[in-house]
PDB file of N, CA and C in Angstrom:
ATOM      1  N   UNK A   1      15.670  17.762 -27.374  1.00  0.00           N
ATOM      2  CA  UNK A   1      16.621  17.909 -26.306  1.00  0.00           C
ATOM      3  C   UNK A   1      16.111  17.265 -25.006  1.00  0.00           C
ATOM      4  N   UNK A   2      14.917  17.290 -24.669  1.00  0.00           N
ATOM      5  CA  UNK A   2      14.252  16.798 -23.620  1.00  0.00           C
ATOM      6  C   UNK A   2      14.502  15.382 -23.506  1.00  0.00           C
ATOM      7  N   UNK A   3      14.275  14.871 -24.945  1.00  0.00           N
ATOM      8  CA  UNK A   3      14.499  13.216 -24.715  1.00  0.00           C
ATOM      9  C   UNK A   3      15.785  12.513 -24.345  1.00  0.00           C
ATOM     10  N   UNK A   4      16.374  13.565 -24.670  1.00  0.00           N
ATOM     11  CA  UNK A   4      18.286  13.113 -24.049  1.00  0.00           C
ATOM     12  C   UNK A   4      18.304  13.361 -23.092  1.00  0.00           C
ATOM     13  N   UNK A   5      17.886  14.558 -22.072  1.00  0.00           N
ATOM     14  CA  UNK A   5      17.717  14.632 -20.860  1.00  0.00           C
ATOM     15  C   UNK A   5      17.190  13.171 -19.958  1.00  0.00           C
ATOM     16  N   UNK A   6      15.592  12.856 -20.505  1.00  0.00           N
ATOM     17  CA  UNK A   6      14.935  11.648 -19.902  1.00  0.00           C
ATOM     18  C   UNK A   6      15.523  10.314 -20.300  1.00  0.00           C
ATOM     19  N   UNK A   7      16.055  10.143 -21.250  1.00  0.00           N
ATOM     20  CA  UNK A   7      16.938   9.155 -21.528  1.00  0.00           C
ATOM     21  C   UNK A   7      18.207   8.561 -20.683  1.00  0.00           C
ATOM     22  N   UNK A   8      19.474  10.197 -20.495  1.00  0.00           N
ATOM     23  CA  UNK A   8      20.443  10.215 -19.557  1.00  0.00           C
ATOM     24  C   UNK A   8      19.795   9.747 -18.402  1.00  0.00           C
ATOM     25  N   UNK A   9      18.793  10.350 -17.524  1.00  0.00           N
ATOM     26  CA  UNK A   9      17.960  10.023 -16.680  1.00  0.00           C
ATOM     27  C   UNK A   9      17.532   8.921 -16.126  1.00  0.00           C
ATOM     28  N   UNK A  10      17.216   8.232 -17.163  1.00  0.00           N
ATOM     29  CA  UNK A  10      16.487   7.012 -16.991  1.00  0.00           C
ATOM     30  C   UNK A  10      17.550   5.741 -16.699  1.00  0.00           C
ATOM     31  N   UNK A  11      18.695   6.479 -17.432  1.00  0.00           N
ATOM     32  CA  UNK A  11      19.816   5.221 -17.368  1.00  0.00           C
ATOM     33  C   UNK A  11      20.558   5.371 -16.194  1.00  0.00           C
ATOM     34  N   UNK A  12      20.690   6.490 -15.799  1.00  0.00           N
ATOM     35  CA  UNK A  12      21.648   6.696 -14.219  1.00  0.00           C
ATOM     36  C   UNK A  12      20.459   6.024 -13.544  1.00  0.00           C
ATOM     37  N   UNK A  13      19.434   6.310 -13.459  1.00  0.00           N
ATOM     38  CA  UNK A  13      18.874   5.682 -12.582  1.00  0.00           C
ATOM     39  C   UNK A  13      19.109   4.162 -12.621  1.00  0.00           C
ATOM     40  N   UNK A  14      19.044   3.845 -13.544  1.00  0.00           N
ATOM     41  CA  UNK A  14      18.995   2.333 -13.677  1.00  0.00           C
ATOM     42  C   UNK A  14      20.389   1.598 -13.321  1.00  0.00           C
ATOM     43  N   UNK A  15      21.138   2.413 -13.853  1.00  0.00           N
ATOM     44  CA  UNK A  15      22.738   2.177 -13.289  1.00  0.00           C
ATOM     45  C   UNK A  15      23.001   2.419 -11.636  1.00  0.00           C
ATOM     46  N   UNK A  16      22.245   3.364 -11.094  1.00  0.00           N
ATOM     47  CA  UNK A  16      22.486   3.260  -9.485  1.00  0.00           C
ATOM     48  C   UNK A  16      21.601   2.263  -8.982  1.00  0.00           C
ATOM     49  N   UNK A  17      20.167   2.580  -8.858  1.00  0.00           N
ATOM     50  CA  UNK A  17      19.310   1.696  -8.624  1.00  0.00           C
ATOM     51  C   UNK A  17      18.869   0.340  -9.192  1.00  0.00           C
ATOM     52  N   UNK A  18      19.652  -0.126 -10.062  1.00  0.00           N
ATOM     53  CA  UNK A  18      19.165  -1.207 -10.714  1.00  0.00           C
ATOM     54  C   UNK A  18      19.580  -2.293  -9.372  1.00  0.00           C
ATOM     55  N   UNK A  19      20.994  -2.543  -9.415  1.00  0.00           N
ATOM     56  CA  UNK A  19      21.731  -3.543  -8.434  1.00  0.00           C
ATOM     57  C   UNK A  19      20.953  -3.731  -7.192  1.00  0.00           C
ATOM     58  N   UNK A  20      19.823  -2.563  -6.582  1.00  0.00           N
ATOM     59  CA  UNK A  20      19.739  -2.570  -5.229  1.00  0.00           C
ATOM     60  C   UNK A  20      18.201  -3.057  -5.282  1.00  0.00           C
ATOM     61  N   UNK A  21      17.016  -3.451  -6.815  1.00  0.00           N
ATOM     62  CA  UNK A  21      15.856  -3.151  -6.406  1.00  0.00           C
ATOM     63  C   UNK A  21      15.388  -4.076  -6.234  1.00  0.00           C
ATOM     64  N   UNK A  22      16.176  -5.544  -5.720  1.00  0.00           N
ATOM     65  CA  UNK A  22      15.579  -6.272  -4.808  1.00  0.00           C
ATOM     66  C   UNK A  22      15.425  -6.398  -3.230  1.00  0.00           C
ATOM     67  N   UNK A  23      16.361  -5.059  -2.906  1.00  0.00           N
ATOM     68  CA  UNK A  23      16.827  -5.119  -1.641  1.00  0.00           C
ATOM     69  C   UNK A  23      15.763  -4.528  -0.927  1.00  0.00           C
ATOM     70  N   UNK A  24      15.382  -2.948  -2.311  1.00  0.00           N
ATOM     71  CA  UNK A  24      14.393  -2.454  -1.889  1.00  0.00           C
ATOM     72  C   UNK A  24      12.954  -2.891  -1.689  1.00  0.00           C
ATOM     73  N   UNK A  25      12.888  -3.594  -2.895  1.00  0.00           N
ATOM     74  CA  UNK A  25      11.518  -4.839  -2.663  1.00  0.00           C
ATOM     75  C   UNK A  25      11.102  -5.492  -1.282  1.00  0.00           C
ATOM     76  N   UNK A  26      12.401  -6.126  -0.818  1.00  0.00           N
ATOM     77  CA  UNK A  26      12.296  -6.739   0.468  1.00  0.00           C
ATOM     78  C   UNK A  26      11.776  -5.548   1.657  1.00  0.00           C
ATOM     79  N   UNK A  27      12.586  -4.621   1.407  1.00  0.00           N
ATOM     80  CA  UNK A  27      12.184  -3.771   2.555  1.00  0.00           C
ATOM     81  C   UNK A  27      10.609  -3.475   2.247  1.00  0.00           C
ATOM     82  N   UNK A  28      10.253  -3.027   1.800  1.00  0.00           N
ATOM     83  CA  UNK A  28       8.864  -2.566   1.360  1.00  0.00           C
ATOM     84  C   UNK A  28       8.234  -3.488   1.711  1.00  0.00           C
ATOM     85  N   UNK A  29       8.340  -5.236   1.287  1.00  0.00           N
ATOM     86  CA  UNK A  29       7.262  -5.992   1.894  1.00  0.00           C
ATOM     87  C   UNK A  29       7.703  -6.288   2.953  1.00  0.00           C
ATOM     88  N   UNK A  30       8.975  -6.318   3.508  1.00  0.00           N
ATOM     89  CA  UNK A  30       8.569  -6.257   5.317  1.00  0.00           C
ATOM     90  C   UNK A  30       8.078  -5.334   5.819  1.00  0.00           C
ATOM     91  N   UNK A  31       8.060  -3.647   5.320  1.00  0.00           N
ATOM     92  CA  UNK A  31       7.271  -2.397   5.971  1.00  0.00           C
ATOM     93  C   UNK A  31       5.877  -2.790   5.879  1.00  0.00           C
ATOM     94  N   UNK A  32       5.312  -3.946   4.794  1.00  0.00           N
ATOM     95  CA  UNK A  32       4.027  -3.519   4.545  1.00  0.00           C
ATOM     96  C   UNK A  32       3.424  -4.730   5.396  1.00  0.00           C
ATOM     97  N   UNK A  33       4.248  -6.087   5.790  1.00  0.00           N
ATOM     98  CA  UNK A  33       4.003  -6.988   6.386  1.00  0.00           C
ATOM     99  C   UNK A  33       3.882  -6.275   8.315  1.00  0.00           C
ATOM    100  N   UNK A  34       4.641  -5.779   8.488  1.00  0.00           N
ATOM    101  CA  UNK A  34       4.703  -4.890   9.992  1.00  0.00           C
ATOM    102  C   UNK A  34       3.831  -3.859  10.066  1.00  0.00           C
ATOM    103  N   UNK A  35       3.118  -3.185   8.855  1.00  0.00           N
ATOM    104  CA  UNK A  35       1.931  -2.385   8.796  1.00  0.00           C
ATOM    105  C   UNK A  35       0.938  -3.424   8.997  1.00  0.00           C
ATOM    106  N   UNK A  36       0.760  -4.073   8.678  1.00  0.00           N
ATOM    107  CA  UNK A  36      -0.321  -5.273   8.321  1.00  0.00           C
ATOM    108  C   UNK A  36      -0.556  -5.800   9.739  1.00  0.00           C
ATOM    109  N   UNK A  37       0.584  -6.575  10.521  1.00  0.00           N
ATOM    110  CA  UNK A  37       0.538  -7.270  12.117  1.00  0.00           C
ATOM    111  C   UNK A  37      -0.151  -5.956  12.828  1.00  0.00           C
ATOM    112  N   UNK A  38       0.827  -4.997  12.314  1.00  0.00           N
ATOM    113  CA  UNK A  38      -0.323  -3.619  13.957  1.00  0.00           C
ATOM    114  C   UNK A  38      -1.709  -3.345  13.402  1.00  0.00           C
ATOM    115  N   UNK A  39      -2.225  -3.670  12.323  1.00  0.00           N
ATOM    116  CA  UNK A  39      -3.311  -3.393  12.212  1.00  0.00           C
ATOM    117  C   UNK A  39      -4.424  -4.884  11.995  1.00  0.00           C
ATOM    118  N   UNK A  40      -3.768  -5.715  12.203  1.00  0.00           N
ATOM    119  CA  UNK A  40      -4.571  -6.730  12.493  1.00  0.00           C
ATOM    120  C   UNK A  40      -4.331  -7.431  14.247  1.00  0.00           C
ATOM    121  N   UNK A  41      -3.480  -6.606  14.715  1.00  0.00           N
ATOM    122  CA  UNK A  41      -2.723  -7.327  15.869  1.00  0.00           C
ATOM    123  C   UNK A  41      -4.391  -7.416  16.786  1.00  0.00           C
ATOM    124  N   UNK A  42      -5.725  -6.696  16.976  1.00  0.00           N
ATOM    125  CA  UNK A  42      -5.994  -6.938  17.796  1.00  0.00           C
ATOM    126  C   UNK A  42      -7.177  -8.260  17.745  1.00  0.00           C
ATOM    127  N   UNK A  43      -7.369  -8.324  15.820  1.00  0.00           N
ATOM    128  CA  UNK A  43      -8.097 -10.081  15.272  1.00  0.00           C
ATOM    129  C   UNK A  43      -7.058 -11.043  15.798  1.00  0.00           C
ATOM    130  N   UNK A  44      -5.673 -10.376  15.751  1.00  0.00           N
ATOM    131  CA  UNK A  44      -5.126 -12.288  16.148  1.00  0.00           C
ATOM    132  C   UNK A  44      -4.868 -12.539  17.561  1.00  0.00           C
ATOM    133  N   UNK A  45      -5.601 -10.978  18.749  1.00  0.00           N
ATOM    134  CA  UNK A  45      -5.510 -11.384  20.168  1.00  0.00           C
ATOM    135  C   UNK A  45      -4.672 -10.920  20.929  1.00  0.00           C
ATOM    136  N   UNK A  46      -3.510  -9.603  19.858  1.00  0.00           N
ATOM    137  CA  UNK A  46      -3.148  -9.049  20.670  1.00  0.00           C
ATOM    138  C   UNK A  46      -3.249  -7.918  20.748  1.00  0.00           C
ATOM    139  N   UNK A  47      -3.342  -7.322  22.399  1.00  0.00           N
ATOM    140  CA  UNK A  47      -4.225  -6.100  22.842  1.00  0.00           C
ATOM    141  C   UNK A  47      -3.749  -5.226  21.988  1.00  0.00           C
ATOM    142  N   UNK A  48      -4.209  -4.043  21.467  1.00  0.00           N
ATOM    143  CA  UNK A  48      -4.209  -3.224  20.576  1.00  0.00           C
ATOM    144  C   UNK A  48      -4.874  -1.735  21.292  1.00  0.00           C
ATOM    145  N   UNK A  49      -3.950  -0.534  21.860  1.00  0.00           N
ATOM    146  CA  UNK A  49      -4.998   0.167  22.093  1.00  0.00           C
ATOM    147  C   UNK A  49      -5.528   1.578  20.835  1.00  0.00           C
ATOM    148  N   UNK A  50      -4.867   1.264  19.799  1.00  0.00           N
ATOM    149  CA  UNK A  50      -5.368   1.950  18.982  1.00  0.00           C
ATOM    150  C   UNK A  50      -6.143   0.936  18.096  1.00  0.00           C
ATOM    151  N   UNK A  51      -6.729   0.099  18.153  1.00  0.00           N
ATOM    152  CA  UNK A  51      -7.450  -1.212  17.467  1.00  0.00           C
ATOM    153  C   UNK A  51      -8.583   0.232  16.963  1.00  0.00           C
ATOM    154  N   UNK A  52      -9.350   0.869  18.038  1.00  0.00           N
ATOM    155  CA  UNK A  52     -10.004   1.824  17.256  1.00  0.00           C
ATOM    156  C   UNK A  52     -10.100   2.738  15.910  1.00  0.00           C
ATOM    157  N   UNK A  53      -8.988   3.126  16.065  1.00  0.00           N
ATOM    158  CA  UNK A  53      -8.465   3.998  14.366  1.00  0.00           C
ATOM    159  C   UNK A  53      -7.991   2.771  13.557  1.00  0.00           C
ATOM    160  N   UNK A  54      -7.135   1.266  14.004  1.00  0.00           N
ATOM    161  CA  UNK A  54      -6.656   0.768  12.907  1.00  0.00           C
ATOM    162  C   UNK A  54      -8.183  -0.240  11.850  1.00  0.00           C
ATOM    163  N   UNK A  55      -9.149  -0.466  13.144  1.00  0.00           N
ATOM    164  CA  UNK A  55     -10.410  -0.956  12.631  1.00  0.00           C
ATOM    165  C   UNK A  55     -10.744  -0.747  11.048  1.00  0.00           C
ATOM    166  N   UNK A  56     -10.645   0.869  10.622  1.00  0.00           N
ATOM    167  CA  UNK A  56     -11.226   0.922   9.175  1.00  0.00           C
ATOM    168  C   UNK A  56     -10.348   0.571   7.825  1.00  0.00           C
ATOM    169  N   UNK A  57      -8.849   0.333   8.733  1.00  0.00           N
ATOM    170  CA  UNK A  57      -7.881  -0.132   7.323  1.00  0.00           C
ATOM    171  C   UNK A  57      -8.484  -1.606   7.345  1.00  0.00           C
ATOM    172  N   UNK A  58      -8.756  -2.348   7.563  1.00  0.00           N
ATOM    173  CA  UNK A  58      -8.766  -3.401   7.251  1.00  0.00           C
ATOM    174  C   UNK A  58      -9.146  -4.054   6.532  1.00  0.00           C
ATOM    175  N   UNK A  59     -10.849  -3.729   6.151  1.00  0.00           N
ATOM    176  CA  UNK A  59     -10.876  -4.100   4.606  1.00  0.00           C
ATOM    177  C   UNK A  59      -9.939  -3.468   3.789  1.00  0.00           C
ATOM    178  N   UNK A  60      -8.934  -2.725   3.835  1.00  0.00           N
ATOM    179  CA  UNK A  60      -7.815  -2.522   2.519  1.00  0.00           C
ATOM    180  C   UNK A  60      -7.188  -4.149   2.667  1.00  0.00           C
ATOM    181  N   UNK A  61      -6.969  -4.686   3.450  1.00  0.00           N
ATOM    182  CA  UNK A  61      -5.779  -5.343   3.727  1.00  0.00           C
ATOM    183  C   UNK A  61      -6.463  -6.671   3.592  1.00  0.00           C
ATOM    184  N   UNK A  62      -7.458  -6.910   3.542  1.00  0.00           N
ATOM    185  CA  UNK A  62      -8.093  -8.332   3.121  1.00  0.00           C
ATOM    186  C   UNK A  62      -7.764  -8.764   1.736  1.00  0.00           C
ATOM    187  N   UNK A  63      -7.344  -8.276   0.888  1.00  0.00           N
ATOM    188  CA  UNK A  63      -6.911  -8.401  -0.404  1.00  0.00           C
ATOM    189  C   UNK A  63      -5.578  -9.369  -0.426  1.00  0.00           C
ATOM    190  N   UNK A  64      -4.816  -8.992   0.315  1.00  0.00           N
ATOM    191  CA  UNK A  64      -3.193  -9.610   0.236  1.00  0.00           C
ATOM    192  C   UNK A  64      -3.186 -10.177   1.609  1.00  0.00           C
ATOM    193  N   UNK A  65      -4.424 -10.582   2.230  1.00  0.00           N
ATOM    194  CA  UNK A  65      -3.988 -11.360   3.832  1.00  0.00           C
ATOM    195  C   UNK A  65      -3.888 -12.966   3.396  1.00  0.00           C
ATOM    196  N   UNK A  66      -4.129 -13.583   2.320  1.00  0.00           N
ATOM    197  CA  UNK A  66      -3.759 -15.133   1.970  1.00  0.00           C
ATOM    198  C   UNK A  66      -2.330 -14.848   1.982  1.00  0.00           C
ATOM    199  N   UNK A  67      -1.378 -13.929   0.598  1.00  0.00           N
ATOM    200  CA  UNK A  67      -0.238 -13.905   0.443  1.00  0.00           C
ATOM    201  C   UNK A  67       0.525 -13.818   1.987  1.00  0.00           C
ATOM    202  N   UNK A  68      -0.490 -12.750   2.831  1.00  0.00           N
ATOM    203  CA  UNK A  68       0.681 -12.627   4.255  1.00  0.00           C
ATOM    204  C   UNK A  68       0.646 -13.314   4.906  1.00  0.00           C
ATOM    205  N   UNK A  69      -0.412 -14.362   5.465  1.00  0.00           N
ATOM    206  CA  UNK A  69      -0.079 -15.006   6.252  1.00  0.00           C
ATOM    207  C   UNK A  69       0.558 -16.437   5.618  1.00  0.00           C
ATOM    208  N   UNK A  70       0.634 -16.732   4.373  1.00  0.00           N
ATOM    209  CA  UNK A  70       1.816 -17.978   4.302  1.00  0.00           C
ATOM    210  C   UNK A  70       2.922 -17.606   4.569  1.00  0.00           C
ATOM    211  N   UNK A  71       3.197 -16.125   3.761  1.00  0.00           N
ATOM    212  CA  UNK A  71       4.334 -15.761   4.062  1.00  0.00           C
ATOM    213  C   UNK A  71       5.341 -15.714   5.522  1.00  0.00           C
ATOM    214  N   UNK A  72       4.210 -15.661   6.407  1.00  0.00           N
ATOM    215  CA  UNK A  72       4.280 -15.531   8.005  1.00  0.00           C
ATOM    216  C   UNK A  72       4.333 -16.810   8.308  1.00  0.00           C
ATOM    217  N   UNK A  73       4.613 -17.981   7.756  1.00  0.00           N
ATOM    218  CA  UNK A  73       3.994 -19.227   8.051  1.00  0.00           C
ATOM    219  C   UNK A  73       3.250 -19.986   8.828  1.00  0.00           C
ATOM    220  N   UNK A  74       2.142 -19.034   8.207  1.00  0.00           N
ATOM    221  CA  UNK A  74       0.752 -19.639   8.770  1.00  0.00           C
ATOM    222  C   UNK A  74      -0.293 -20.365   7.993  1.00  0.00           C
ATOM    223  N   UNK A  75      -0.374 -21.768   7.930  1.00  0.00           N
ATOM    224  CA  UNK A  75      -0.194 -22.155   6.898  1.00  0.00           C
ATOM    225  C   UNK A  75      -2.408 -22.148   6.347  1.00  0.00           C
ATOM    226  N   UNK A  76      -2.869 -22.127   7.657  1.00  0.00           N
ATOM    227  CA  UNK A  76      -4.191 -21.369   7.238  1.00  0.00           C
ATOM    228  C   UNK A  76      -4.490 -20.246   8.221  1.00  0.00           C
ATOM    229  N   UNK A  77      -5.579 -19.606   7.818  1.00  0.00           N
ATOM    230  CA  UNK A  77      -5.620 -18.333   7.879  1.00  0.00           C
ATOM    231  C   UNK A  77      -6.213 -17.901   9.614  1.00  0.00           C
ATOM    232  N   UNK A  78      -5.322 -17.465  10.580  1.00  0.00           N
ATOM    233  CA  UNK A  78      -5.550 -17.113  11.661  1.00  0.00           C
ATOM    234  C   UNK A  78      -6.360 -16.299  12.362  1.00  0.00           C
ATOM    235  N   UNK A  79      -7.644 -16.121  11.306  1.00  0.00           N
ATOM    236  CA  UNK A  79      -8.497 -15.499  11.734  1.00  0.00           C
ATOM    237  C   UNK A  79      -9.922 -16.264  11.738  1.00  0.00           C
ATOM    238  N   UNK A  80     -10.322 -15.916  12.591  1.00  0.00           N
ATOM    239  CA  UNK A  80     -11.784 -17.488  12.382  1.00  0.00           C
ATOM    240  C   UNK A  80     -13.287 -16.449  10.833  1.00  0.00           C
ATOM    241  N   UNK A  81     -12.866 -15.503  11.033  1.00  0.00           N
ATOM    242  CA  UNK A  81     -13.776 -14.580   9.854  1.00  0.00           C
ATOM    243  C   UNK A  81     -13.088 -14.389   9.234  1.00  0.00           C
ATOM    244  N   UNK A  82     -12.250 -14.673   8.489  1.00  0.00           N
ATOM    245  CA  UNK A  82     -11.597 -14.757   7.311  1.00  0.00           C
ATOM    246  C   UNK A  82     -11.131 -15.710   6.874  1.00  0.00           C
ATOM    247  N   UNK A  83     -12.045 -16.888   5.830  1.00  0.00           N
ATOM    248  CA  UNK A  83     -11.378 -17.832   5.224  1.00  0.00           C
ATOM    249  C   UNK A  83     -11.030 -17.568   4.146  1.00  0.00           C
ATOM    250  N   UNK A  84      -9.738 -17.653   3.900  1.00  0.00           N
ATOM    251  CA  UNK A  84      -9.315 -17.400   2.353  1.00  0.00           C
ATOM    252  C   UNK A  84      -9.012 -18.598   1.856  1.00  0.00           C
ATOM    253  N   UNK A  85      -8.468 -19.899   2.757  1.00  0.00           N
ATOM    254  CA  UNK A  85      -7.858 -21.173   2.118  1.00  0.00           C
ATOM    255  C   UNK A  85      -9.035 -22.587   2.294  1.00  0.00           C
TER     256      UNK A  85
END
């Protein structure tokens, strides 16, 4: 009985959310691209007065900073300590 439950389940979902999950995609990588600028905003020069607390995310964010800054079209990498290209 359970599996008809997760089954029904799985398909409404897919039937509401299917049409929209590129829309949602987009949003997510612009939330994560606008997370990314305030926490690098004070490497690319601009004043930052919480630069203090955002300091320790940043090695998270060295991972996907090639993908963001082309995306940003920048076509090499705007930080003089970080060559990725």
């Amino acid at each position: 009985m359970t599996t008809r439950w997760a089954s029904l389940r799985a398909g409404l979902e897919e039937f509401y959310a299917g049409p929209y999950r590129r829309t949602f995609a987009r949003a997510r990588r612009e939330e994560d691209d606008l997370f990314r600028m305030v926490v690098l905003a004070e490497a690319l020069g601009v004043p930052d007065p919480a630069a203090y607390y955002t300091v320790e995310l940043m090695p998270a964010l060295y991972e996907d900073f090639h993908a963001w800054h082309l995306r940003m079209g920048m076509d090499h990498s705007p930080l003089e300590h970080v060559g990725c290209c």
